[in-house]
Protein backbone atom coordinates (compact mmCIF):
# COMPACT_ATOMS: atom_id res chain seq x y z
CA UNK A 1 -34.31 -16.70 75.43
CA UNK A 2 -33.19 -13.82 77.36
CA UNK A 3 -30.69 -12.01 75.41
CA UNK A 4 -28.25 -9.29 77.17
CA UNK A 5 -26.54 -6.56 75.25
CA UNK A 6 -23.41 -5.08 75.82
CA UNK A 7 -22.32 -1.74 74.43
CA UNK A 8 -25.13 0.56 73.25
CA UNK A 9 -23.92 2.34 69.91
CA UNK A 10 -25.69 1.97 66.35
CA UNK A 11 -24.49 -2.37 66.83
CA UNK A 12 -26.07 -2.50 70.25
CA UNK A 13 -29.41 -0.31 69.11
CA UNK A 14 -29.77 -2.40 66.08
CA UNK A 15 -29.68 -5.45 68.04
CA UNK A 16 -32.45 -3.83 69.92
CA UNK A 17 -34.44 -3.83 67.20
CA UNK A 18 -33.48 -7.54 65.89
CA UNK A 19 -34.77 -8.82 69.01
CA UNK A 20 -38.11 -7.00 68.72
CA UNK A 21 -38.38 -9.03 65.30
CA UNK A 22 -37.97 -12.50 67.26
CA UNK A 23 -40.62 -13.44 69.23
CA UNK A 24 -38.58 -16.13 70.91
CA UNK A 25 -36.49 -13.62 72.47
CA UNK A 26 -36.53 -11.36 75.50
CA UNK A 27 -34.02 -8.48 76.16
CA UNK A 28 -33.16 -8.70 79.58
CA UNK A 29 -31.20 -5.39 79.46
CA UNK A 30 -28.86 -3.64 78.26
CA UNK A 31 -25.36 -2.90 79.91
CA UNK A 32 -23.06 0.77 79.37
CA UNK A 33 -19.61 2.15 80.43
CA UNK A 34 -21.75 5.26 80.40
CA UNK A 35 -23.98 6.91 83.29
CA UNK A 36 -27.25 4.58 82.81
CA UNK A 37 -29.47 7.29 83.59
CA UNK A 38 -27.62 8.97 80.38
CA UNK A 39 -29.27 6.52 78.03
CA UNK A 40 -32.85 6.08 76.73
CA UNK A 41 -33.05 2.79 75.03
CA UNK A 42 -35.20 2.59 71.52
CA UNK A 43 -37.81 0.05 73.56
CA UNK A 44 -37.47 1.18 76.67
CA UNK A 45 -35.40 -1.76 77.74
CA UNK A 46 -33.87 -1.09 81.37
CA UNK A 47 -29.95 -0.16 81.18
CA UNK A 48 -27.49 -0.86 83.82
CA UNK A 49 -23.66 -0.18 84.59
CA UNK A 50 -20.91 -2.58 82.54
CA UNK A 51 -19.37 -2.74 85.87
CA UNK A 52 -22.52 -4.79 87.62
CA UNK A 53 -22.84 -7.14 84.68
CA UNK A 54 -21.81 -10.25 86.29
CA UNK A 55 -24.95 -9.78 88.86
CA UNK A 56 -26.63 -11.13 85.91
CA UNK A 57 -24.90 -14.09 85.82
CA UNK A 58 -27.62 -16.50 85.76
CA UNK A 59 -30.68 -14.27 84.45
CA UNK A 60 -29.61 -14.23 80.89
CA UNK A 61 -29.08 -17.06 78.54
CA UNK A 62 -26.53 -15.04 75.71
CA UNK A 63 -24.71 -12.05 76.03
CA UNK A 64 -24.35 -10.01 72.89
CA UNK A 65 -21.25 -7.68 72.71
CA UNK A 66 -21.34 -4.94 70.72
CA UNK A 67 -17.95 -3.52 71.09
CA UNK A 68 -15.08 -2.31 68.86
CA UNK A 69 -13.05 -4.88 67.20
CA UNK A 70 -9.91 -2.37 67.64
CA UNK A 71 -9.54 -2.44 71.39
CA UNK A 72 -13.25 -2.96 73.07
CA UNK A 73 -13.08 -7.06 71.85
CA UNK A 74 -10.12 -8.75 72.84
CA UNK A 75 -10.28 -7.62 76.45
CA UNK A 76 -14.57 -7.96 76.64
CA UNK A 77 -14.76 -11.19 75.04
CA UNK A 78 -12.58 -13.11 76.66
CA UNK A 79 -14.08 -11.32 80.37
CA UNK A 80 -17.86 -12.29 79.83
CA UNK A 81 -17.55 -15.68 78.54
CA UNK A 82 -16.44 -16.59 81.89
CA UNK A 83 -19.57 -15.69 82.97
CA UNK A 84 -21.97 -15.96 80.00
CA UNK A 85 -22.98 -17.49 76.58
CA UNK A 86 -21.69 -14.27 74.37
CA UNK A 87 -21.39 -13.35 70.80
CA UNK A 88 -19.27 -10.66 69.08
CA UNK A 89 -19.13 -9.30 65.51
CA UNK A 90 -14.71 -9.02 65.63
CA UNK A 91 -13.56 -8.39 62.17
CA UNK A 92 -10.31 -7.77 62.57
CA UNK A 93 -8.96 -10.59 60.20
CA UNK A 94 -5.58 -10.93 60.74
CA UNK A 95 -5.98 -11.67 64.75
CA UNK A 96 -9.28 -14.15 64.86
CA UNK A 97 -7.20 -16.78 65.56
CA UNK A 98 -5.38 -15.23 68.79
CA UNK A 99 -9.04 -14.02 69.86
CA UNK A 100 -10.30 -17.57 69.14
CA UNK A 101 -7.77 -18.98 71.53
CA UNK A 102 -8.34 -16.38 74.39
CA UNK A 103 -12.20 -16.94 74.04
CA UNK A 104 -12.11 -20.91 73.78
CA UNK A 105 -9.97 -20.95 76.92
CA UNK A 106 -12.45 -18.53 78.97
CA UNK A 107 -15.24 -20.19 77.91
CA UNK A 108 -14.45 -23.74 78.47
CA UNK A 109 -13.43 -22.82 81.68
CA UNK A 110 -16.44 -22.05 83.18
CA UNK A 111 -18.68 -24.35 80.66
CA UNK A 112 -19.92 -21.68 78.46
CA UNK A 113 -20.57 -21.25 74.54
CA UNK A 114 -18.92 -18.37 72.69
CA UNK A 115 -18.88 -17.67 69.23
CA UNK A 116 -16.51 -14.43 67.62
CA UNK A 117 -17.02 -12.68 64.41
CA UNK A 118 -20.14 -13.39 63.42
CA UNK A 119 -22.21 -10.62 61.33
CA UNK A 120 -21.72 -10.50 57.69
CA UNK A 121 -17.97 -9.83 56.83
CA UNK A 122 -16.45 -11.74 58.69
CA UNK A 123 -19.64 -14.04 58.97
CA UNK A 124 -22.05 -15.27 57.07
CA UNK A 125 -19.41 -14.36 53.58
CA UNK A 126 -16.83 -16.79 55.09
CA UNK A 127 -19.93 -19.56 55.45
CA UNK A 128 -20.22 -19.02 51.24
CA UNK A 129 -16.41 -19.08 50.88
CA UNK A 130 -16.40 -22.37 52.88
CA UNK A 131 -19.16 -23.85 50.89
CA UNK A 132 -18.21 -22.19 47.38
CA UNK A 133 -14.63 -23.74 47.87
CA UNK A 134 -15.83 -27.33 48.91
CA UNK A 135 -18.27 -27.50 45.88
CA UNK A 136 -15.65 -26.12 43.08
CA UNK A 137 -12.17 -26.88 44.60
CA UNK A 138 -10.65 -25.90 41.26
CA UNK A 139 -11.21 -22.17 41.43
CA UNK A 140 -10.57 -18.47 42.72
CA UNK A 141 -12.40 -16.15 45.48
CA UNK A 142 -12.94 -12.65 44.98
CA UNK A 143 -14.43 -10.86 47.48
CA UNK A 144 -16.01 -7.01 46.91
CA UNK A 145 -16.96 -4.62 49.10
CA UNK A 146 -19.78 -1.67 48.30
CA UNK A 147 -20.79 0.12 47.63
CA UNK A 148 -21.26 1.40 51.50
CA UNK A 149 -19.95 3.18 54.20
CA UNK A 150 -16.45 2.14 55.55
CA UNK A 151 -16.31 3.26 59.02
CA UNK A 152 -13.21 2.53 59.92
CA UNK A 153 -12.27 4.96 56.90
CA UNK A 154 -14.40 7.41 57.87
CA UNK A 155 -12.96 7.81 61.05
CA UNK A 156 -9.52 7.73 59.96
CA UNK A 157 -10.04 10.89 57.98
CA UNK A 158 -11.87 12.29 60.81
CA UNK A 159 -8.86 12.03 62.33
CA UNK A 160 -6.78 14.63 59.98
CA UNK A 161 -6.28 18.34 61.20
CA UNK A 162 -8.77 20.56 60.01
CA UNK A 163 -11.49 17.67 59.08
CA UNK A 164 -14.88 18.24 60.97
CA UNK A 165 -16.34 15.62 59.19
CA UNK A 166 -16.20 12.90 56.66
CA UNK A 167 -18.07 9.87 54.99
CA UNK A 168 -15.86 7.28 53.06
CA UNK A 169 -17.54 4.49 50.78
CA UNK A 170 -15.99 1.75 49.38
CA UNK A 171 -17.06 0.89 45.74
CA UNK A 172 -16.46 -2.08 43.37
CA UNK A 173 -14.86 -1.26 40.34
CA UNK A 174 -17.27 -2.11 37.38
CA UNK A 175 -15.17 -3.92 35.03
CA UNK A 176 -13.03 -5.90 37.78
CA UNK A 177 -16.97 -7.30 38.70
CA UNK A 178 -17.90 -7.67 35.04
CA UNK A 179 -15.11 -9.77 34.25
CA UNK A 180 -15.40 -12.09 37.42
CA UNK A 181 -18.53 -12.67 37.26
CA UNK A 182 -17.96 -13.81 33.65
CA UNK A 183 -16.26 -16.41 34.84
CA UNK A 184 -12.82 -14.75 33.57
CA UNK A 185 -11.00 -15.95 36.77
CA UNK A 186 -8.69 -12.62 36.61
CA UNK A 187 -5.80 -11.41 38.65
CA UNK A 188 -6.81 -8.68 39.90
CA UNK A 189 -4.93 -6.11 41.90
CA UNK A 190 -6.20 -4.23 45.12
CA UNK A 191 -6.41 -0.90 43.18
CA UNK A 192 -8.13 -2.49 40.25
CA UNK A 193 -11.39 -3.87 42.37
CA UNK A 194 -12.31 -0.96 44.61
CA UNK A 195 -11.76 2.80 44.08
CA UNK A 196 -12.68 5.01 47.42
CA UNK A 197 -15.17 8.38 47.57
CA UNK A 198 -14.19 10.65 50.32
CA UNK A 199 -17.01 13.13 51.18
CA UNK A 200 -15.43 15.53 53.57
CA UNK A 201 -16.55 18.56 55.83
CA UNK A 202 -13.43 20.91 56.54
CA UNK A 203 -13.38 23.05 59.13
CA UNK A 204 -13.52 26.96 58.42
CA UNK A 205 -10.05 28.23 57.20
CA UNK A 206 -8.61 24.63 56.46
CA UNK A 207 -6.44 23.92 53.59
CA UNK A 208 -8.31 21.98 51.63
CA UNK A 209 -5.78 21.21 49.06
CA UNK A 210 -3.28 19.85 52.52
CA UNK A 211 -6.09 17.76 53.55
CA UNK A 212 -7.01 16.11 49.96
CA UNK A 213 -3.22 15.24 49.69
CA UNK A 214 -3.08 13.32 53.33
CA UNK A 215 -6.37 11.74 52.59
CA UNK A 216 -4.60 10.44 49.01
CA UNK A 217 -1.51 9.43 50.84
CA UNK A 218 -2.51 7.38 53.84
CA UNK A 219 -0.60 4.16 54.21
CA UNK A 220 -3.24 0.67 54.70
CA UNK A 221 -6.33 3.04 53.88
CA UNK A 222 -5.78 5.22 50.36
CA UNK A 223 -2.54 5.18 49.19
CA UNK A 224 -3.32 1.93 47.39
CA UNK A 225 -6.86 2.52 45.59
CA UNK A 226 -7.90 5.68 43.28
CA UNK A 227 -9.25 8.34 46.00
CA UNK A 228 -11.53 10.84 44.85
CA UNK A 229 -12.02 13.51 47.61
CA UNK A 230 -15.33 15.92 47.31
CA UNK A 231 -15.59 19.01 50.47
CA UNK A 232 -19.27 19.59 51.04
CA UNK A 233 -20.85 21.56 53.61
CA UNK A 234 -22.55 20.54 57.25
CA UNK A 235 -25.57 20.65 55.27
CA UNK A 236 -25.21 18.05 52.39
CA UNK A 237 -23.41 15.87 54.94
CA UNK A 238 -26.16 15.48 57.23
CA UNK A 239 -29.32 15.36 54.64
CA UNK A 240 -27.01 12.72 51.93
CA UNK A 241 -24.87 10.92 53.66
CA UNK A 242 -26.61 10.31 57.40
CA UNK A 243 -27.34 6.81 56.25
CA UNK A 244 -24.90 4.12 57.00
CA UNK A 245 -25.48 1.67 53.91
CA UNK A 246 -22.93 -0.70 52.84
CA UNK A 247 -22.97 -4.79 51.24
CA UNK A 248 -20.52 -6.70 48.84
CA UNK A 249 -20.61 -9.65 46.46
CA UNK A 250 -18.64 -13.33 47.23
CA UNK A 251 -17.92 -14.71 44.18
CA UNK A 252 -16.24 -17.81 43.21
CA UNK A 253 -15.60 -18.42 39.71
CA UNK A 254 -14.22 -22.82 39.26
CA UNK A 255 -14.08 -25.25 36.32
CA UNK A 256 -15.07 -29.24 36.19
CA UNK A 257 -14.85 -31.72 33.92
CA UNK A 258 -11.90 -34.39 32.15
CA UNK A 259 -10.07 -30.74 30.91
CA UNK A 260 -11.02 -28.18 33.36
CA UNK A 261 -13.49 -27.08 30.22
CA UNK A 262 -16.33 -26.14 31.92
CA UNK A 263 -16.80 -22.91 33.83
CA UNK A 264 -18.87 -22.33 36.42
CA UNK A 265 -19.58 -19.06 38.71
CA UNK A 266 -21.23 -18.96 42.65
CA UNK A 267 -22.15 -15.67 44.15
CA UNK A 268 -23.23 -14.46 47.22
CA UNK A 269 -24.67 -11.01 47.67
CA UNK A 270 -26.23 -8.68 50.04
CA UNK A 271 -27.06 -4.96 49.29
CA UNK A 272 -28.09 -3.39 53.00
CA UNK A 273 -29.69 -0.16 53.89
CA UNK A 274 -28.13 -0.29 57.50
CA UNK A 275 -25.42 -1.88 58.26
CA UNK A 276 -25.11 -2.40 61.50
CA UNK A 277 -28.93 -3.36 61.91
CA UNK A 278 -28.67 -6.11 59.29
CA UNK A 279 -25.32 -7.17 61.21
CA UNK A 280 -27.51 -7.37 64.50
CA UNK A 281 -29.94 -9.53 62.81
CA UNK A 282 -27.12 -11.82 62.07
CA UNK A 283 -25.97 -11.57 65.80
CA UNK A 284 -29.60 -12.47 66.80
CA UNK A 285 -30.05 -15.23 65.03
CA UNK A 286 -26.97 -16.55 66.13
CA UNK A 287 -27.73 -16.39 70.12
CA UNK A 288 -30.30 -18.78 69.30
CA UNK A 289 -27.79 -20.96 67.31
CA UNK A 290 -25.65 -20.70 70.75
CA UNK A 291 -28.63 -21.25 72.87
CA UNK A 292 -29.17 -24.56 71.75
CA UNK A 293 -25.73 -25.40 71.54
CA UNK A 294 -24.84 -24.68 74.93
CA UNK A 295 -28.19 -26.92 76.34
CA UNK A 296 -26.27 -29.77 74.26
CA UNK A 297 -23.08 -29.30 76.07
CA UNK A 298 -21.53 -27.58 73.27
CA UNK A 299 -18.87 -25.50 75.11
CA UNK A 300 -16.19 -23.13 73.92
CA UNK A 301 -15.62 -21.06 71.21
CA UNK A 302 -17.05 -21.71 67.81
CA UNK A 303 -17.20 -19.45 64.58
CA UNK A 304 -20.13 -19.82 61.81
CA UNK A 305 -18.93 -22.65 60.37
CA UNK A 306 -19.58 -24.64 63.77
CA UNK A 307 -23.32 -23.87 63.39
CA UNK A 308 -25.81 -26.33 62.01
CA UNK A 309 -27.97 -23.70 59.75
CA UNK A 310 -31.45 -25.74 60.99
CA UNK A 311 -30.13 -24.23 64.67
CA UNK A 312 -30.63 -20.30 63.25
CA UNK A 313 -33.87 -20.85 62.74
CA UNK A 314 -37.22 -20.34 64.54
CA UNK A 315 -38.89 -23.03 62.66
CA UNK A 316 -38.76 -27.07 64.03
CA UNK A 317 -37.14 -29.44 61.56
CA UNK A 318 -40.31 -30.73 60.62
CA UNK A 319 -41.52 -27.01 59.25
CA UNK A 320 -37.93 -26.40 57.78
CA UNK A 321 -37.92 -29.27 55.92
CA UNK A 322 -41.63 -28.07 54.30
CA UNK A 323 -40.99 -24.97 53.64
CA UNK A 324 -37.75 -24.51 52.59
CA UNK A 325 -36.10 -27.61 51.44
């Protein structure tokens, strides 16, 4: 497969990387809205102008996008797949339906195969709520995050006068995970299953105390969950917290039987050094899922739960059934 990649930040370099690990992959190139001759790829991949993309048109088999979900998404998407196979990691919950709809109608357009928000969160956690929920139907999700680096968090602090730098992690509260993974089915309360640690440069002069109390307040990002905020110097931030780790837990606790007596608890987990490389290794995969889909005819858009799981895999049916059933 020849495998395009669009965008060239940590996503696009860790995809990079992910391809290296597949041997049934080639990357054809890679594709910037910067100067090309600005960027050095990892593997010395060549790197052309976004704008001369669709000169590629037929020399690459999936396009993988590795834009922001914010703004970069919902007008890329929609653009390639009119003249690709693509993939895109969009996690913005609340609007994956509208993107679905503007994808699927680009796509089938032209005959090609799309699939949005794949990668881990959304991705392959809403493949273990789907199957978690069809094996114990009588039962409650609970989904945690951490402990990692939110970025979007990070940023949004970033963004606050007198802030020259900042790392923000999300972390499960202890008990809240204790209790559901006891199978204690509780209601739990946005505050009481993550708490957020703020590790923030200010710049010289700043008030500190000013900056801790906008952090603390911020509608949709702190003003719900207990905020600790720690100032640390260029220094620490750049030898402790250059690392972008991150990872969660899906857990579904359910009962069976005549009474509802017996208590039973799945769980899903995944504790990740990088982020966005172990989220490229779950776009990867998926262009060959797409590959094959699109040689059946399979066109559109499709999420993870369209994929059969023997189509992420390397291996032929006849080896996957051997090793791993």
């Amino acid at each position: 497969m020849k495998i395009g990649i669009y965008g060239y930040g940590n996503l696009g370099r860790g995809v990079e990387l992910a391809i290296r690990q597949n041997a049934d992959m080639e990357l054809a190139g890679v594709f910037t809205r910067r100067d090309p001759a600005t960027v050095k790829t990892i593997t010395g991949a060549p790197v052309y102008a976004a704008a001369d993309v669709n000169r590629f048109e037929n020399e690459i088999d999936v396009m993988i996008i590795c834009g922001g979900s914010a703004s970069d998404l919902p007008e890329m998407t929609p653009a390639l797949a009119k003249h690709f196979n693509v993939i895109d990691s969009f996690d913005t919950h609340a609007r994956i339906p509208e993107h679905f709809a503007n994808v699927d109608a680009a796509a089938a357009e032209t005959g090609h195969t799309a699939l949005i928000s794949a990668g881990w969160d959304p991705g392959l956690f809403s493949l273990a709520r789907l199957l978690m929920n069809s094996v114990l139907p009588d039962g409650k999700d609970y989904t945690f995050w951490g402990r990692g680096v939110s970025q979007g968090h990070s940023d949004a602090i970033r963004r606050i006068p007198g802030v020259k730098d900042a790392r923000q992690y999300t972390v499960p509260v202890e008990d809240a995970l204790r209790r559901v993974r006891n199978g204690e089915n509780p209601e739990l309360t946005t505050r009481q299953k993550h708490t957020r640690e703020c590790y923030v440069v200010a710049e010289e002069g700043a008030d500190k105390a000013l900056i801790e109390k906008q952090i603390k307040e911020m509608p949709n990002y702190f003003a719900d969950y207990d905020t600790t905020v720690t100032f640390i110097t260029e220094e620490e931030m750049k030898r402790d917290h250059a690392e972008l780790p991150h990872g969660g837990q899906v857990i579904r606790g359910g009962t069976t039987g005549k009474d509802g007596s017996h208590r039973h608890v799945m769980e899903f987990s995944l504790k990740l050094d990088s982020n966005p490389e172990f989220t490229a290794s779950v776009l990867a995969a998926c262009a060959r899922a797409i590959n094959r889909m699109h040689s059946r005819g399979m066109n559109g858009c499709k999420t993870i739960f369209d994929i059969a799981p023997a189509d992420l895999s390397p291996m032929d049916p006849a080896d996957i059934r051997k090793k791993l059933l």
